[in-house]
Protein backbone atom coordinates (compact mmCIF):
# COMPACT_ATOMS: atom_id res chain seq x y z
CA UNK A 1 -52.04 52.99 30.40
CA UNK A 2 -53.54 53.26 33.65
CA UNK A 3 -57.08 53.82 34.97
CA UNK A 4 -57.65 55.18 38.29
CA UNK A 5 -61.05 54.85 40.57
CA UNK A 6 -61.00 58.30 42.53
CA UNK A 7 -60.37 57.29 46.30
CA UNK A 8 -61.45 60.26 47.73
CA UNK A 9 -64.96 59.13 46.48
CA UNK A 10 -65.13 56.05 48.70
CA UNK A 11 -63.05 57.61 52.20
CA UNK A 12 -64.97 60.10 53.68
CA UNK A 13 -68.26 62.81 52.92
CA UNK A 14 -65.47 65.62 53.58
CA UNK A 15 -63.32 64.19 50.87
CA UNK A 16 -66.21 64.04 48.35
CA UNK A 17 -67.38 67.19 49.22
CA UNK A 18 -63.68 67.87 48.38
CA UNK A 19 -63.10 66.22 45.34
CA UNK A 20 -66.37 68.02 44.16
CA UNK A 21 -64.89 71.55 44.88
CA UNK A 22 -62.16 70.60 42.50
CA UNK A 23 -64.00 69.59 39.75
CA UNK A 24 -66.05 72.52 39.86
CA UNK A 25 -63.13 74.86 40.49
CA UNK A 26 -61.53 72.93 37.00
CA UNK A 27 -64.44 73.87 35.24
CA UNK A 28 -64.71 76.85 36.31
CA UNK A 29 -61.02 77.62 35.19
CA UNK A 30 -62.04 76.60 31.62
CA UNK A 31 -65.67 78.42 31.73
CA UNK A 32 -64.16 81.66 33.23
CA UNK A 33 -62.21 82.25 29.99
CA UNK A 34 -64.33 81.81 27.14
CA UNK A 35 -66.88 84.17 29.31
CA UNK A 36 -64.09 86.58 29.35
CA UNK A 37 -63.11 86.37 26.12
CA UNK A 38 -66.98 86.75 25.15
CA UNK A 39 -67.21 89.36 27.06
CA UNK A 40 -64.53 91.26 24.99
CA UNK A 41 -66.53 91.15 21.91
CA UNK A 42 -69.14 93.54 20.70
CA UNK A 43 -71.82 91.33 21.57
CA UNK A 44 -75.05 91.78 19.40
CA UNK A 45 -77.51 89.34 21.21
CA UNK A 46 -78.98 89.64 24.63
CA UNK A 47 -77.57 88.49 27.57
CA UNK A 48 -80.26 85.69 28.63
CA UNK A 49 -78.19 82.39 28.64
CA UNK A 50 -78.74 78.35 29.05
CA UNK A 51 -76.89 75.46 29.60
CA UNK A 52 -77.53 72.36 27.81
CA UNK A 53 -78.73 69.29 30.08
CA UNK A 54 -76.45 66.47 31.04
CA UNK A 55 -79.00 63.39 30.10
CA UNK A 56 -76.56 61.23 28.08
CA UNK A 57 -75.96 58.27 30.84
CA UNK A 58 -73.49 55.23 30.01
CA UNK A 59 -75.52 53.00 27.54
CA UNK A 60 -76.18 56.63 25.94
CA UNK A 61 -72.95 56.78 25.34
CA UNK A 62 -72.21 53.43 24.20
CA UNK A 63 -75.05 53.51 21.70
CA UNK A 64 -74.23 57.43 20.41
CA UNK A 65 -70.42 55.81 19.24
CA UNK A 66 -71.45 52.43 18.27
CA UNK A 67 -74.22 54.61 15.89
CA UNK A 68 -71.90 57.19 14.66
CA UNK A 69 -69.55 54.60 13.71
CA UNK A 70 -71.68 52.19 12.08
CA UNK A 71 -73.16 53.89 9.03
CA UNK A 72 -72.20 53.67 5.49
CA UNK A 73 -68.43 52.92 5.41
CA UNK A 74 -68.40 48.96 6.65
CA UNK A 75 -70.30 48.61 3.69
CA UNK A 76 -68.51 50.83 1.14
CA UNK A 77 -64.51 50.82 2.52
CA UNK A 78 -63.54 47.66 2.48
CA UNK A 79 -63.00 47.93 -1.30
CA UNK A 80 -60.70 50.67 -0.83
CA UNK A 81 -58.94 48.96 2.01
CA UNK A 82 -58.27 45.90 -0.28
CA UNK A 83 -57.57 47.97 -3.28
CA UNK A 84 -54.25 49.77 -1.56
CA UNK A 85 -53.08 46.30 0.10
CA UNK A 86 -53.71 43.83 -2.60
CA UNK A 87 -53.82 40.81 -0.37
CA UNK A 88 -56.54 39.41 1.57
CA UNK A 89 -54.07 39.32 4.62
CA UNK A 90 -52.69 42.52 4.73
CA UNK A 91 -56.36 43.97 4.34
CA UNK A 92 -57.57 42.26 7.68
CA UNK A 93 -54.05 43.78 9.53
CA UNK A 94 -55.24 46.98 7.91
CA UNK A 95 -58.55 46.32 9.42
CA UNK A 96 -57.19 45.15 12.72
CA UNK A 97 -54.81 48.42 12.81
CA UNK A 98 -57.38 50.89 12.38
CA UNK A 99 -59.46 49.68 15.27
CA UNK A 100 -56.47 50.07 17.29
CA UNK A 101 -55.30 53.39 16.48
CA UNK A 102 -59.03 54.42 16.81
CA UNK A 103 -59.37 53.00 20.17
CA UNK A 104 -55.61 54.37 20.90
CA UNK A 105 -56.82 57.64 19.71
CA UNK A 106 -60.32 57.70 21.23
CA UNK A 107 -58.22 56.77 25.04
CA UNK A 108 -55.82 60.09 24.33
CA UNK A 109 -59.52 61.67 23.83
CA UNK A 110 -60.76 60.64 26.91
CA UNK A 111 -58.02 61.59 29.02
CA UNK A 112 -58.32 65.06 27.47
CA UNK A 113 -61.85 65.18 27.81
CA UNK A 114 -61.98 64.42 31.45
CA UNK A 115 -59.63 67.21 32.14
CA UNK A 116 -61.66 69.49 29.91
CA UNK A 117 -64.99 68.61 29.99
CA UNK A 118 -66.28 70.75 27.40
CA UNK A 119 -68.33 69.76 24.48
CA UNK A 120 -66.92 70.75 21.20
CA UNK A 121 -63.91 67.67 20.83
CA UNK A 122 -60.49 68.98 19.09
CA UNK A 123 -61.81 72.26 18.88
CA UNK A 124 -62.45 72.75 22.63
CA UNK A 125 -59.24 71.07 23.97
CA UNK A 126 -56.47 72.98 21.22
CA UNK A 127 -57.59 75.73 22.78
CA UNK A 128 -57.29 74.92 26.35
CA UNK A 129 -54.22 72.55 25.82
CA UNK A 130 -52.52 73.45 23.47
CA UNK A 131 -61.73 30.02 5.50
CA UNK A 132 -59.58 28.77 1.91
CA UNK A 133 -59.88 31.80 0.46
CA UNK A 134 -57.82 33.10 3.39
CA UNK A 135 -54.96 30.32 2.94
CA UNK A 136 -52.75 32.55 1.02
CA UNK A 137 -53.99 35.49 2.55
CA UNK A 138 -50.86 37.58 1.83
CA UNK A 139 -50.20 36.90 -1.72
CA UNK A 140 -49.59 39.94 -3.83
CA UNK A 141 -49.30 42.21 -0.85
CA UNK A 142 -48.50 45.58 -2.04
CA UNK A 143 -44.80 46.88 -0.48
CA UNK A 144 -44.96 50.60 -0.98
CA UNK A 145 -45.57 52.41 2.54
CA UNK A 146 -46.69 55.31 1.63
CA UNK A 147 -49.36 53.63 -0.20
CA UNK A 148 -50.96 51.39 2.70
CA UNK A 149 -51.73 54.90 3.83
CA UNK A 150 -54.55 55.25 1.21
CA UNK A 151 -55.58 51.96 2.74
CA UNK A 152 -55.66 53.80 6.21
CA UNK A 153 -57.75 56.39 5.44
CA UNK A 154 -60.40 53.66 3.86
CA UNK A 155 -60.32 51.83 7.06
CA UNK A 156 -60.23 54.29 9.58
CA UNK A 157 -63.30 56.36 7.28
CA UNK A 158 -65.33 52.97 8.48
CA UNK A 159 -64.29 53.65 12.65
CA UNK A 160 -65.13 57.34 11.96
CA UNK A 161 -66.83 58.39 14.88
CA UNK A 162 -64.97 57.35 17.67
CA UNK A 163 -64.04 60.85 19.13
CA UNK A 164 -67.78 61.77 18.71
CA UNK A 165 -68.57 61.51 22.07
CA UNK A 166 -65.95 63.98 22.79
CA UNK A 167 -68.58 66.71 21.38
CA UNK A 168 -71.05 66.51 23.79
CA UNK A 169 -68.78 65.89 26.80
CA UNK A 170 -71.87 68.73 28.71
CA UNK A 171 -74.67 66.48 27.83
CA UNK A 172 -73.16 63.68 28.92
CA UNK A 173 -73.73 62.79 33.17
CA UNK A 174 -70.62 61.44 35.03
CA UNK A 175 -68.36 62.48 31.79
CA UNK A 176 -65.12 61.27 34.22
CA UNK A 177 -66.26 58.00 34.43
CA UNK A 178 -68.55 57.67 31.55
CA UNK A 179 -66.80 59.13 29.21
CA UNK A 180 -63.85 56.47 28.50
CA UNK A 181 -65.86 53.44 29.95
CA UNK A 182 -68.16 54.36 26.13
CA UNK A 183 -65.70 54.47 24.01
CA UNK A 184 -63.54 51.23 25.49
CA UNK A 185 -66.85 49.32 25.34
CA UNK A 186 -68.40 50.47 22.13
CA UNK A 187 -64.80 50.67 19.84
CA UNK A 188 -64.07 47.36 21.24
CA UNK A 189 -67.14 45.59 19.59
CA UNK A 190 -66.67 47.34 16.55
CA UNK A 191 -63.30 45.83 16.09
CA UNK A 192 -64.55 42.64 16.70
CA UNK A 193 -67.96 43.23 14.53
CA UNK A 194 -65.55 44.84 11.47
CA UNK A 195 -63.33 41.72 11.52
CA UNK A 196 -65.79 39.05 11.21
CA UNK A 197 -67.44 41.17 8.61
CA UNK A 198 -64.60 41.69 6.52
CA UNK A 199 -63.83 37.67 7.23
CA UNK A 200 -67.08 37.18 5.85
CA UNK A 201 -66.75 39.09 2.58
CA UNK A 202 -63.82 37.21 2.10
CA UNK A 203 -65.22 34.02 2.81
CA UNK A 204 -67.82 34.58 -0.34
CA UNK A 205 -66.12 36.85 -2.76
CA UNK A 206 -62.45 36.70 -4.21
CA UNK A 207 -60.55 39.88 -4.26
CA UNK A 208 -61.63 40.60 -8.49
CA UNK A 209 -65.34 40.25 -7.16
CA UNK A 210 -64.71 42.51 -4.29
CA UNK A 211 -62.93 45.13 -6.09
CA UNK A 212 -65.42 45.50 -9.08
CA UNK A 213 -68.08 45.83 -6.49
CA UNK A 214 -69.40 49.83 -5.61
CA UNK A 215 -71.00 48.61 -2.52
CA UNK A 216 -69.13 45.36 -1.17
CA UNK A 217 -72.46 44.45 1.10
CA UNK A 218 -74.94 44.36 -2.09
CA UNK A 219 -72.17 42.09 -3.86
CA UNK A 220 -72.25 39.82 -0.81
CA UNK A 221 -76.11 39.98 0.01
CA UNK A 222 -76.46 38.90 -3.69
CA UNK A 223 -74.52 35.57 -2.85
CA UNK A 224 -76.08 34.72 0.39
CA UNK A 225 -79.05 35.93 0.37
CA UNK A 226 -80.38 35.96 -2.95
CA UNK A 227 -83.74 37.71 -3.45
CA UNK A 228 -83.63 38.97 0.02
CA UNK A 229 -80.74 41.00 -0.70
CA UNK A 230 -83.58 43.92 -0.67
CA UNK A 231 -84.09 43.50 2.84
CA UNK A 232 -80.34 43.86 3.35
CA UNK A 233 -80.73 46.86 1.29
CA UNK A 234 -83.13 48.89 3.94
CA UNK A 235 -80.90 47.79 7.03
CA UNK A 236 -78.09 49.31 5.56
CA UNK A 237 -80.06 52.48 4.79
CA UNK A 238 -81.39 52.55 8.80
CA UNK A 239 -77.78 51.90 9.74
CA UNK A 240 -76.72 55.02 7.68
CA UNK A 241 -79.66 56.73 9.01
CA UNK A 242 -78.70 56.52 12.72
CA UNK A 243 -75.12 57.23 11.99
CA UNK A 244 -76.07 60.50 10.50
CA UNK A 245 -78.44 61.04 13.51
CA UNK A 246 -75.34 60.67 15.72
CA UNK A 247 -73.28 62.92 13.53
CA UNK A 248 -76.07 65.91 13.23
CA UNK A 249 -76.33 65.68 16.82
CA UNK A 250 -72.75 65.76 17.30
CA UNK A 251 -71.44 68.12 14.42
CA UNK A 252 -73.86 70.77 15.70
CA UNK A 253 -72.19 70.72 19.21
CA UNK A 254 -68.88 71.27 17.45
CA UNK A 255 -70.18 74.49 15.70
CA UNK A 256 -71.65 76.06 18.96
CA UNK A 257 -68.52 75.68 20.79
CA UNK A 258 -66.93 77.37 17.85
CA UNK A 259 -69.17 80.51 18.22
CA UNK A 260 -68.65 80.60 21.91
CA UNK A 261 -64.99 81.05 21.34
CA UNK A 262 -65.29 83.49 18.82
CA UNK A 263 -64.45 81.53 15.78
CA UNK A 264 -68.04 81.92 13.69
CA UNK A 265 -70.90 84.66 13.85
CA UNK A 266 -72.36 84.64 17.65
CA UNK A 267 -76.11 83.29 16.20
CA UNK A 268 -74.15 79.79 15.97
CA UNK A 269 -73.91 79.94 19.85
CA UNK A 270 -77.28 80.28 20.47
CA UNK A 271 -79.67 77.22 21.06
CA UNK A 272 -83.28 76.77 20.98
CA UNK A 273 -85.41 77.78 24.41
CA UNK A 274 -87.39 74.59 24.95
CA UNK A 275 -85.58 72.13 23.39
CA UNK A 276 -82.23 73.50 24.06
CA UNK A 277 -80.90 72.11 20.76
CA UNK A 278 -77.77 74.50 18.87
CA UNK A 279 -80.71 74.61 15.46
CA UNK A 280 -77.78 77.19 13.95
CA UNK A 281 -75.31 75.28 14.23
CA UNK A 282 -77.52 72.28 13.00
CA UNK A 283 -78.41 74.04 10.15
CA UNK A 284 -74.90 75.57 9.17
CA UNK A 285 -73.38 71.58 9.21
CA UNK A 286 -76.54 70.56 7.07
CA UNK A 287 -75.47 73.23 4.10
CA UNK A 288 -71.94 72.09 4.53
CA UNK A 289 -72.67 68.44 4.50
CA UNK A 290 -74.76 68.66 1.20
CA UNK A 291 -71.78 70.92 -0.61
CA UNK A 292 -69.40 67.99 0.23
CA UNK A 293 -71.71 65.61 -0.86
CA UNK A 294 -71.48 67.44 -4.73
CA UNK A 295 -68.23 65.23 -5.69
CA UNK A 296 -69.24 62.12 -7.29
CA UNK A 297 -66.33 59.90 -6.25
CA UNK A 298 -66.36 58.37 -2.38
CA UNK A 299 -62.65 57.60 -2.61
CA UNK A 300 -62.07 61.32 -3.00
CA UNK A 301 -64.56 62.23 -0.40
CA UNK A 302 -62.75 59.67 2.05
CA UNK A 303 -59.43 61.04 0.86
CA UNK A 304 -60.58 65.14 1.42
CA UNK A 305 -62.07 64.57 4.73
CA UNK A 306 -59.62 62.12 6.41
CA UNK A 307 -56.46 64.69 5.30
CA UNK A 308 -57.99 67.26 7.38
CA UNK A 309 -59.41 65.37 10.10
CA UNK A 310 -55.72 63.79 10.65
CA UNK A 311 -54.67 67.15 10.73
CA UNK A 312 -56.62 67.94 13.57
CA UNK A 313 -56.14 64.66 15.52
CA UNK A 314 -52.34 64.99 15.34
CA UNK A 315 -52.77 68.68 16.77
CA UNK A 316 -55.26 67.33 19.25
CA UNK A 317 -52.86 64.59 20.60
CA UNK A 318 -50.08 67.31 20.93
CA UNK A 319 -53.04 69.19 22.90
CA UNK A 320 -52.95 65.86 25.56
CA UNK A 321 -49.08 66.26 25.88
CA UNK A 322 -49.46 69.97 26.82
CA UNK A 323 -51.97 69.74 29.36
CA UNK A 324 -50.48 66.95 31.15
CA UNK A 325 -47.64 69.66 32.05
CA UNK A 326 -50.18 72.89 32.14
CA UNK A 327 -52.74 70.86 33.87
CA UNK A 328 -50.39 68.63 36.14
CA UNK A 329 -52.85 68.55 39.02
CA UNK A 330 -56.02 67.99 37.36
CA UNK A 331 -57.90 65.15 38.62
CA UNK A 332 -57.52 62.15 35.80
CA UNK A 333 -59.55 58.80 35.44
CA UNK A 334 -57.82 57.46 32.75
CA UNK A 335 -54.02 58.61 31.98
CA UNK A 336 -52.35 57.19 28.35
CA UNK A 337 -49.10 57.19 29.10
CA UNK A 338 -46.54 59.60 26.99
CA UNK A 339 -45.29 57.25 24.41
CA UNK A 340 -48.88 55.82 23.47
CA UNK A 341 -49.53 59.64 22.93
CA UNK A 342 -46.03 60.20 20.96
CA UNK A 343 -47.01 57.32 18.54
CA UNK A 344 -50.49 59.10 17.71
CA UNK A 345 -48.67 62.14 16.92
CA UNK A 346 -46.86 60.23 14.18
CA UNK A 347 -49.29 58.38 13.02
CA UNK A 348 -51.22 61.66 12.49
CA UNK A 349 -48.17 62.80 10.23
CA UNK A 350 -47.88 59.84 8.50
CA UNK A 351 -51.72 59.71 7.24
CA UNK A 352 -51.51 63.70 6.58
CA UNK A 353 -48.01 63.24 4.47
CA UNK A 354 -47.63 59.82 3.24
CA UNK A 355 -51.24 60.06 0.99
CA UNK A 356 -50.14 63.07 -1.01
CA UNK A 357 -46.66 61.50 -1.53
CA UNK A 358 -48.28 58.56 -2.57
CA UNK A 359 -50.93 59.36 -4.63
CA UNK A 360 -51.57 63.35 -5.45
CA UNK A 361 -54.94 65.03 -6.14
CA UNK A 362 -56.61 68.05 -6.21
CA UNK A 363 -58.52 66.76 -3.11
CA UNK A 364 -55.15 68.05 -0.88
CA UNK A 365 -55.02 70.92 -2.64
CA UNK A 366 -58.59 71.73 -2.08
CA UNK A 367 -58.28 71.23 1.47
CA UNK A 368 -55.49 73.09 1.65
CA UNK A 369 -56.73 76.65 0.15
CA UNK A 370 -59.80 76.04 2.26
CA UNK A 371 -57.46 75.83 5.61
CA UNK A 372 -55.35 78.98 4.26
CA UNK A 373 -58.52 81.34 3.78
CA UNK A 374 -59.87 80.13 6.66
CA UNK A 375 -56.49 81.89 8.21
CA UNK A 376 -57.95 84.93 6.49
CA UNK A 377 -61.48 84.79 8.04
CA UNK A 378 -59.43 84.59 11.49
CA UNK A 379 -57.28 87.28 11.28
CA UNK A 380 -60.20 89.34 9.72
CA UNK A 381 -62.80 88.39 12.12
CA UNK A 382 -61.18 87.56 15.27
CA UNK A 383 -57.96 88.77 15.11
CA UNK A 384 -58.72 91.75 13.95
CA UNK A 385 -62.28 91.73 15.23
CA UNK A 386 -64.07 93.51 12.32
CA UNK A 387 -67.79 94.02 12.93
CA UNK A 388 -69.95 93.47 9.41
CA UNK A 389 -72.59 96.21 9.45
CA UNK A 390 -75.79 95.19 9.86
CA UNK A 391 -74.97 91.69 11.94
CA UNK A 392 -76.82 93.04 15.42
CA UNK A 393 -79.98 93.17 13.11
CA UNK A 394 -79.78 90.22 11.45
CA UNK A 395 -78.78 88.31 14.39
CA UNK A 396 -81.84 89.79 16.50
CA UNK A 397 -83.91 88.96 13.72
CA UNK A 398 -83.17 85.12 13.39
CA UNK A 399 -83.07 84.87 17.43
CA UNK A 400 -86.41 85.78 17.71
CA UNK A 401 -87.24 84.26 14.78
CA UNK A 402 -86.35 80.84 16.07
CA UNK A 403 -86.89 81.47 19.61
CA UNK A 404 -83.41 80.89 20.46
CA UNK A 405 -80.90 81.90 23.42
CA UNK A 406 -77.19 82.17 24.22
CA UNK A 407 -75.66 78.89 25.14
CA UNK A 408 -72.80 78.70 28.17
CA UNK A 409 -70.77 76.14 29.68
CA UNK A 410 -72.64 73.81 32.03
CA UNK A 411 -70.47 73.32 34.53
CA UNK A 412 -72.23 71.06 37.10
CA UNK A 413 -71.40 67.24 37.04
């Protein structure tokens, strides 16, 4: 894996000026598209457009992963994690393992998203690319492969986030360099911070303790800190707080992309005049969010979400291997070399296949119908391009309403 400093940058004015031109004519190649492909619609909202501001800088971007990351699932997964594995041991590898395929993952991410620096993540680049308690640690460990998969999608629900930046690549200044140097930085302490946390459970619970326990933090805040254990109560809610700060503000971005392409109802494009926020797309993500917030059960929550998320990971890695043959000549800060990107790829399959081999639900299935009628919106709606009467109205109506505007690629650096 190699990272490359741009030496034009540091030769010569003319060769900045150069290496300028190119990254403008790159984004330009990606822009030019999607405003031709916009253009072939039966557009129902005026033609006024803005470009979100790029006012994310480096520590930004540090603190928008290290927040979407750290929420909820530190304090909820490890149970999960430990469940699958059975052994104190093979939890921590577990532990260990997902921060490396999330900062594996996050790297094939950041090559991608220097070459396409569009917000919008997967979405955007398919399309262009195509102590003594830990003396017998491993005791018990489970054998069954296909089942440490289950343990997978615990851990890696807890390093959730890390492509997040990805989604705002436009709001973010100096995305080339900026982009990978926040996600090496920020996944790096949260491998480090996980660890020790999970070494710390350990230390003060055995594995029956930790496995009765809903939330694995309260169990341990009760042991340490006694009566205090309120206080650890409220930090946990403020660290779930700013991790679904970092996920409205990123989840929204993900929408609006979608709408530029085509892919949902143009309104979802638009954002708001003065603050130049995507409030459709906000809003759309907020309805969704509570509907998958109906089932009772986090393990099937964890389960549903990371067998579609895998999905697209696996399809987004393929994306990297494309575009490193389409887009030979781009210029690259960081390249992951093929094989890294190859062992993604089957990781992705493993954690879509393995689970349902394993341990069958009606979570899979679920997702599955969901993915196949969402083939039927496409070929109805974009395919096909059918126009629902009475749209133009309805999507004048909430654009005034909300004082909103259509959103386009912002393709300065």
């Amino acid at each position: 894996m190699s990272i490359q400093t741009n030496r034009a940058e540091t030769s010569s004015p003319n060769a900045h000026t150069d290496v300028i031109c190119n990254q403008e004519q790159q984004l330009n190649s990606i822009s030019r598209p999607i405003e031709e492909m916009n253009s072939d619609r039966n557009e129902t909202l005026p033609n006024e457009k803005k470009t979100l501001k790029r006012h994310l800088g480096l520590f930004s971007g540090i603190s928008f992963i290290l927040g979407m990351i750290i929420g909820s699932g530190i304090f909820i997964s490890p149970k999960g994690v430990l469940k699958e594995t059975e052994s104190i041991g093979l939890c921590l590898v577990i532990w260990a393992l997902c921060g490396l395929i999330s900062i594996l993952g996050a790297l094939c991410y950041a090559e991608i998203g220097t070459v396409i620096p569009l917000s919008g993540s997967s979405l955007a680049y398919m399309r262009e690319g195509y102590t003594e308690t830990l003396k017998s640690g491993f005791d018990g460990t489970a054998n069954n492969p296909l089942r440490i998969s289950l343990a997978f999608y615990s851990g890696l629900w807890a390093y959730g986030g890390w492509a997040s930046l990805n989604s705002v690549t436009e709001e973010l200044k100096n995305p080339k360099r900026n982009l990978w140097l926040s996600i090496v930085v920020a996944l790096s302490s949260v491998i480090v911070l996980y660890l020790f946390t999970n070494i710390s459970y350990f230390t003060v619970m055995n594995t029956a303790e930790l496995l009765s326990a809903d939330a694995v933090a309260m169990t341990w805040g009760e042991t340490v800190l006694g009566p205090a254990v309120r206080a650890l109560t409220i930090l946990v809610s403020f660290s779930a707080l700013g991790s679904a700060n970092a996920t409205i503000y990123a989840s929204g971005r993900y929408f609006m992309v979608g709408a530029r392409y085509g892919y949902l109802p143009e309104i979802f494009s638009c954002i708001q005049k003065q603050r130049l926020t995507p409030l459709p797309s906000i809003v759309l993500m907020t309805i969704l969010s509570i509907i998958y917030c109906i089932p009772s059960n986090i393990g099937n929550l964890i389960g549903f979400v990371s067998f579609v998320s895998w999905m697209f990971f696996g399809l987004t890695f393929l994306a990297t291997i494309f575009c490193k043959f389409t887009k030979a000549n781009a210029d690259r800060v960081i390249k992951v070399p093929i094989p890294v990107i190859i062992f993604m790829i089957l990781v992705s399959i493993y954690l879509v296949i393995a689970p349902v081999i394993s341990s069958p639900n009606i979570g899979y299935l679920v997702a599955i119908i969901i993915l196949l009628v969402g083939l039927v919106f496409y070929y109805l709606f974009v395919f096909r391009k059918i126009q629902l009467k009475g749209m133009k109205k309805i999507n004048i109506f909430i654009l005034e309403l909300f004082n909103l505007t259509m959103s386009t690629v912002n393709t300065e650096e």
